[in-house]
Protein backbone atom coordinates (compact mmCIF):
# COMPACT_ATOMS: atom_id res chain seq x y z
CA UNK A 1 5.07 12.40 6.84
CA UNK A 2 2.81 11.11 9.66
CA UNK A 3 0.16 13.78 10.32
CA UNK A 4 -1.10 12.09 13.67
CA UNK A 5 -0.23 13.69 17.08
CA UNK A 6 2.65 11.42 19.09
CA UNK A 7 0.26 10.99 21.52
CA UNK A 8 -2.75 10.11 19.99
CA UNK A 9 -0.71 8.04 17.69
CA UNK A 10 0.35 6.14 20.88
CA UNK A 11 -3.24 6.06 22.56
CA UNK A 12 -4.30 4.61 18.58
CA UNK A 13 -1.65 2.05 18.85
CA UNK A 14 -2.34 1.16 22.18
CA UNK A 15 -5.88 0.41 20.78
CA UNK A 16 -5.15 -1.92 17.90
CA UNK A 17 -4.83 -5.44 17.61
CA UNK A 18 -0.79 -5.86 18.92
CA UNK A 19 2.15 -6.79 16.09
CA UNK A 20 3.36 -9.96 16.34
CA UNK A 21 7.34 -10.89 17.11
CA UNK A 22 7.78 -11.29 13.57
CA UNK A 23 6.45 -7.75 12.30
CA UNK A 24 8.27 -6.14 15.61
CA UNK A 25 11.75 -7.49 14.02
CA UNK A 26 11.07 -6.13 10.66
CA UNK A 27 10.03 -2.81 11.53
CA UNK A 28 13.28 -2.80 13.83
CA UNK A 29 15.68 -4.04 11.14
CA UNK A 30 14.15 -1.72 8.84
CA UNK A 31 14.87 1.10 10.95
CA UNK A 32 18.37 -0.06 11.21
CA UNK A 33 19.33 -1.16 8.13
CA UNK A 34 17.72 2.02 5.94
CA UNK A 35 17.88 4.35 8.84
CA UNK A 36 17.21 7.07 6.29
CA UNK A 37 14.33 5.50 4.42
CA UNK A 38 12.64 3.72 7.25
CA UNK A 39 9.81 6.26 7.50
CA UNK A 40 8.59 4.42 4.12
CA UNK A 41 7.53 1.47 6.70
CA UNK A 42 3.64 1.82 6.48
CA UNK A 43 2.96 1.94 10.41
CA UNK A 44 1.34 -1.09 12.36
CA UNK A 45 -2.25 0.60 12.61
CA UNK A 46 -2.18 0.75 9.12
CA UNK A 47 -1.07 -3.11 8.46
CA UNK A 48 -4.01 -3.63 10.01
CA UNK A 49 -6.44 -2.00 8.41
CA UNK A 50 -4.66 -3.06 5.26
CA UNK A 51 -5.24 -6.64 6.51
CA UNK A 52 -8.82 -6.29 7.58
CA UNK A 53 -9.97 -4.35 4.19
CA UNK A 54 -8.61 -7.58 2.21
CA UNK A 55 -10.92 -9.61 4.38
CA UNK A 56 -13.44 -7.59 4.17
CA UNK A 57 -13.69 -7.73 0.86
CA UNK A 58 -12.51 -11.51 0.18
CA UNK A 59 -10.23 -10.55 -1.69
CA UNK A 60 -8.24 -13.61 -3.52
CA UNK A 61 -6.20 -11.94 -6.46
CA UNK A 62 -4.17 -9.01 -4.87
CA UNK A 63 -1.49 -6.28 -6.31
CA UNK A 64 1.06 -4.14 -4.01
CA UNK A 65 2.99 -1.43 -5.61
CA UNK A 66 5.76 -0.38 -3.49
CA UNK A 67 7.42 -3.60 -1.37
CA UNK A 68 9.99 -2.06 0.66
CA UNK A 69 11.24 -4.36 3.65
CA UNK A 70 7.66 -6.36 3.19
CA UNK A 71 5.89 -5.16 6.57
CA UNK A 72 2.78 -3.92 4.06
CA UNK A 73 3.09 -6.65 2.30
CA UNK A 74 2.75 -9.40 5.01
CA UNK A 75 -0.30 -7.56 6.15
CA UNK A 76 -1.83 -8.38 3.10
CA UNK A 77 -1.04 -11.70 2.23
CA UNK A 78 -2.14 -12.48 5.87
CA UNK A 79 -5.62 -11.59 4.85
CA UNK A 80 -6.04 -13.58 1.73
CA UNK A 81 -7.06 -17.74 1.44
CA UNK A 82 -4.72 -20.07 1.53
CA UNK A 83 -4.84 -20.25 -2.35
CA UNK A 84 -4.58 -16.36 -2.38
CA UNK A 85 -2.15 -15.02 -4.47
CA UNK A 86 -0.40 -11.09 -3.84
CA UNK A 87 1.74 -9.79 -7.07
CA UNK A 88 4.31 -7.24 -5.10
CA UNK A 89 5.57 -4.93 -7.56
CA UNK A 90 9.14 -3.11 -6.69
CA UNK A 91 12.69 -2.05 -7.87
CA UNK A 92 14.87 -2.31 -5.08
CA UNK A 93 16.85 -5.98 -4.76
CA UNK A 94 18.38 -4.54 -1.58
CA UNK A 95 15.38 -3.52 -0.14
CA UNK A 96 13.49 -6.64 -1.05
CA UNK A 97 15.92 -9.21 0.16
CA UNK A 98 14.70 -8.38 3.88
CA UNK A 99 11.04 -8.84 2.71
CA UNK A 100 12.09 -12.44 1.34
CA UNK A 101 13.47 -12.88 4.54
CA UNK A 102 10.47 -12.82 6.84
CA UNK A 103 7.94 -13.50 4.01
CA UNK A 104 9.59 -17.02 4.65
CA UNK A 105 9.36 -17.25 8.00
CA UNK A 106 5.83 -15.77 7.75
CA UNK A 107 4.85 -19.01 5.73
CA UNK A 108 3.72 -16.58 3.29
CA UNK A 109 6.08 -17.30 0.03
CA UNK A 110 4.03 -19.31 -2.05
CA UNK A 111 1.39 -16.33 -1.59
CA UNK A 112 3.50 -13.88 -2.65
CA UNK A 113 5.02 -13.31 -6.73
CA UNK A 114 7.47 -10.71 -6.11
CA UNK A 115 8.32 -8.62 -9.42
CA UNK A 116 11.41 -7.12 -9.59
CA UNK A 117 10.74 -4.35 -12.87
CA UNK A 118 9.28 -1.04 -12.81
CA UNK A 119 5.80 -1.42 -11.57
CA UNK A 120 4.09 0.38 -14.86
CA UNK A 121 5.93 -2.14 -16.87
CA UNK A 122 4.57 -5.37 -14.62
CA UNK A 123 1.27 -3.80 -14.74
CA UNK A 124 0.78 -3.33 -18.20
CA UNK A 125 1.78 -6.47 -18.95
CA UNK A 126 -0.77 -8.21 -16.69
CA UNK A 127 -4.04 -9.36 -18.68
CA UNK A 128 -6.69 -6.78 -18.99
CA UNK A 129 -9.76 -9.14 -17.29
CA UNK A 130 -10.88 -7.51 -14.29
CA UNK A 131 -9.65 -10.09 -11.82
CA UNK A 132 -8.10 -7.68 -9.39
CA UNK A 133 -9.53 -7.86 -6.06
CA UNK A 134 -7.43 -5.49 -4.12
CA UNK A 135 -4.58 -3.46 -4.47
CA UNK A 136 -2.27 -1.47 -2.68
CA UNK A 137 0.11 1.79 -3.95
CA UNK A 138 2.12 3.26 -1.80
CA UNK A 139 5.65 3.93 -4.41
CA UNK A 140 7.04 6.52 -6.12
CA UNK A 141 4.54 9.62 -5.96
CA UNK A 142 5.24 10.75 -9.57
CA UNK A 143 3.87 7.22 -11.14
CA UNK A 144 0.58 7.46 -8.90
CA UNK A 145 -1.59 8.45 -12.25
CA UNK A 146 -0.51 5.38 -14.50
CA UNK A 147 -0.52 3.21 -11.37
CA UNK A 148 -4.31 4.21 -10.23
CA UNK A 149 -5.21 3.65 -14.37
CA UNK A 150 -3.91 0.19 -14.90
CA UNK A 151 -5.27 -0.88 -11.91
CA UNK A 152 -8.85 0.21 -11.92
CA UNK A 153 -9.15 -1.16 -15.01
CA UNK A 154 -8.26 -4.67 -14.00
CA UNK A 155 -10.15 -4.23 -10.43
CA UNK A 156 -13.28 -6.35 -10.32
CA UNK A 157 -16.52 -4.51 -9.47
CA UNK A 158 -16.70 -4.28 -5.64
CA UNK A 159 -12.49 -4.52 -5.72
CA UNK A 160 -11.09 -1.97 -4.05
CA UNK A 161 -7.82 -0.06 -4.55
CA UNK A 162 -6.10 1.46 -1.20
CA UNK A 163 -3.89 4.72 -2.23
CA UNK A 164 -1.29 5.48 0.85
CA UNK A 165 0.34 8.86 1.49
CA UNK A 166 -2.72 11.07 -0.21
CA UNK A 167 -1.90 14.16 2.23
CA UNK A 168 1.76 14.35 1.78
CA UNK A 169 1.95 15.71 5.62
CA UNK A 170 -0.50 18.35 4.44
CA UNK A 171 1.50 19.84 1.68
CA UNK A 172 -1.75 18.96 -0.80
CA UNK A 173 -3.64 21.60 0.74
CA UNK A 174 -1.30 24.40 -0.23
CA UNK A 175 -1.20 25.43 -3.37
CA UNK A 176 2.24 27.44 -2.79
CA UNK A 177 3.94 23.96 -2.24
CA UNK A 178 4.78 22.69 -6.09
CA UNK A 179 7.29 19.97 -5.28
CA UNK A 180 6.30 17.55 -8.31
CA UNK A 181 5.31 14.36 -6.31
CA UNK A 182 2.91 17.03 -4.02
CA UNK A 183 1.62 18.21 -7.25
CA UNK A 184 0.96 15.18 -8.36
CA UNK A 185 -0.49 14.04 -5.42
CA UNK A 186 -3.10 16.79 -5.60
CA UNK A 187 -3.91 15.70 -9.35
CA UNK A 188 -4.39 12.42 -8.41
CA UNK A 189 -6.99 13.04 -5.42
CA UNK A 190 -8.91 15.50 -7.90
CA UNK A 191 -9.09 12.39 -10.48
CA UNK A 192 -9.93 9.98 -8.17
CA UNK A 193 -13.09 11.27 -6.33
CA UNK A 194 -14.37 12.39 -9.70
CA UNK A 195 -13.78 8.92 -11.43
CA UNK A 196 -17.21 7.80 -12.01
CA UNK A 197 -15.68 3.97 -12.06
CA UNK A 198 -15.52 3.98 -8.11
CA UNK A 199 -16.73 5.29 -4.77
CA UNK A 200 -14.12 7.12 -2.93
CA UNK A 201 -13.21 8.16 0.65
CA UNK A 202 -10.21 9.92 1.91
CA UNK A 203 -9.21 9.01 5.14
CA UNK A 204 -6.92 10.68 7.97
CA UNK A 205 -5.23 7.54 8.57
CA UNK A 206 -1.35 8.34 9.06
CA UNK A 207 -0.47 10.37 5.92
CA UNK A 208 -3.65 9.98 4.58
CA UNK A 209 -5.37 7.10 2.73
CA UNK A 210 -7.71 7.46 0.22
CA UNK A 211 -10.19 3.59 -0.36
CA UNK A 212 -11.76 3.74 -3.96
CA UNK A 213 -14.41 0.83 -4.77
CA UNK A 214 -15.02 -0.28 -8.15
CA UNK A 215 -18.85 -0.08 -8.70
C-alpha cells in the first residue's frame, strides 16, 4: 500500500540515516518468514521518523498498537531514556516471537512490556491519567476509532499520537471504494482533524501518516 514512486522511494532512502545490521536482518526474515504479510513491515524511512518524533518530543511513557516482527517497535524504544518504557500491544505469538528475538539483541527488553491481548482490551485497562507521551497505531484498520479514543485520552498535553496507513494506497479518496477498513479509515481522518483535543497533520509519508498533538 506504499503510495511513493520506486524511484523516489529509492532516491528517499538513499537520503536517510542508513539501517543498521540488526534492522537489515529483521526486515529480511520478515520478508521470508511471512512472505505474504511482510508488506505490514513499516519501511526504514519511516522507523526513522518514528524514532526522531519520540525524541523530539521526550517522550518517556510510550504505546505501540500493532507489533508485528518488532522493526516499528525498535525504532521507538531506540528513541526513549534509558528508563523509558514502550507498552507494545499485539495478538500474534507467532509474529511476536521474531520481535523478542532482536528486541534482545537490540538491548532493548527491559524497555519494552509486550502485551499479548487484544489491544482495546490492554488499553482500557491502562489507568486513565494522562501519562502517555507517544503512541503509535498501525493494526487492524477496523479498531482505529476505539484505538485513537483510549489513547488521546491518556496522551499528555504536547503527547503526540502517530496514525500509520491513513491513505489506504489512495482508496480514502474514493468514495466508490467501501471495503470496511477503507471506510473506516475515511471516518477516522474526518474525526481526527476535527477533534478539538489535538493539532493534526496528514502526511504523504509511505501510505500516509497522519501526527495529532494533544494541546
Amino acid at each position: 500500500m506504499d503510495i511513493i514512486d520506486p524511484a523516489v522511494s529509492d532516491y528517499l532512502l538513499s537520503h536517510c540515516t542508513p539501517a543498521d545490521d540488526l534492522l537489515r536482518e529483521l526486515a529480511v526474515e520478515t520478508r521470508e518468514a511471512f512472505p505474504g504479510s511482510a508488506g505490514m513491515q513499516i519501511s526504514h524511512d519511516e522507523g526513522e521518523f518514528l524514532t526522531m518524533l519520540v525524541r523530539l518530543v521526550g517522550a518517556r511513557q510510550a504505546v505501540e498498537v500493532g507489533v508485528f516482527t518488532g522493526y516499528s517497535s525498535i525504532c521507538i524504544a531506540r528513541g526513549l531514556p534509558k528508563d523509558g518504557r514502550l507498552l507494545a500491544c499485539d495478538v500474534s505469538e507467532e509474529w511476536t516471537s521474531i520481535a523478542r528475538r532482536y528486541w534482545e539483541r537490540a538491548g532493548l527488553t527491559d524497555r519494552i512490556d509486550l502485551r499479548i491481548a487484544p489491544a482495546i482490551e490492554t488499553l482500557r485497562a491502562l489507568p486513565a491519567d494522562p501519562v502517555i507521551d507517544f503512541a503509535f497505531i498501525d493494526a487492524d484498520k477496523v479498531g482505529y476509532p476505539l484505538y485513537y479514543e483510549e489513547l488521546v485520552v491518556r496522551l499528555r498535553p504536547g503527547g503526540l499520537i502517530v496514525l500509520d496507513n491513513v491513505l489506504r494506497a489512495g482508496r480514502v479518496l474514493d468514495p466508490a471504494v467501501q471495503d470496511e477498513a477503507d471506510v473506516t479509515m475515511r471516518r477516522v481522518n474526518d474525526l481526527v482533524v476535527a477533534d478539538d483535543r489535538v493539532d493534526s497533520v496528514m502526511l504523504p509519508v509511505r501510505d500516509g501518516v497522519t501526527l495529532a498533538r494533544k494541546r
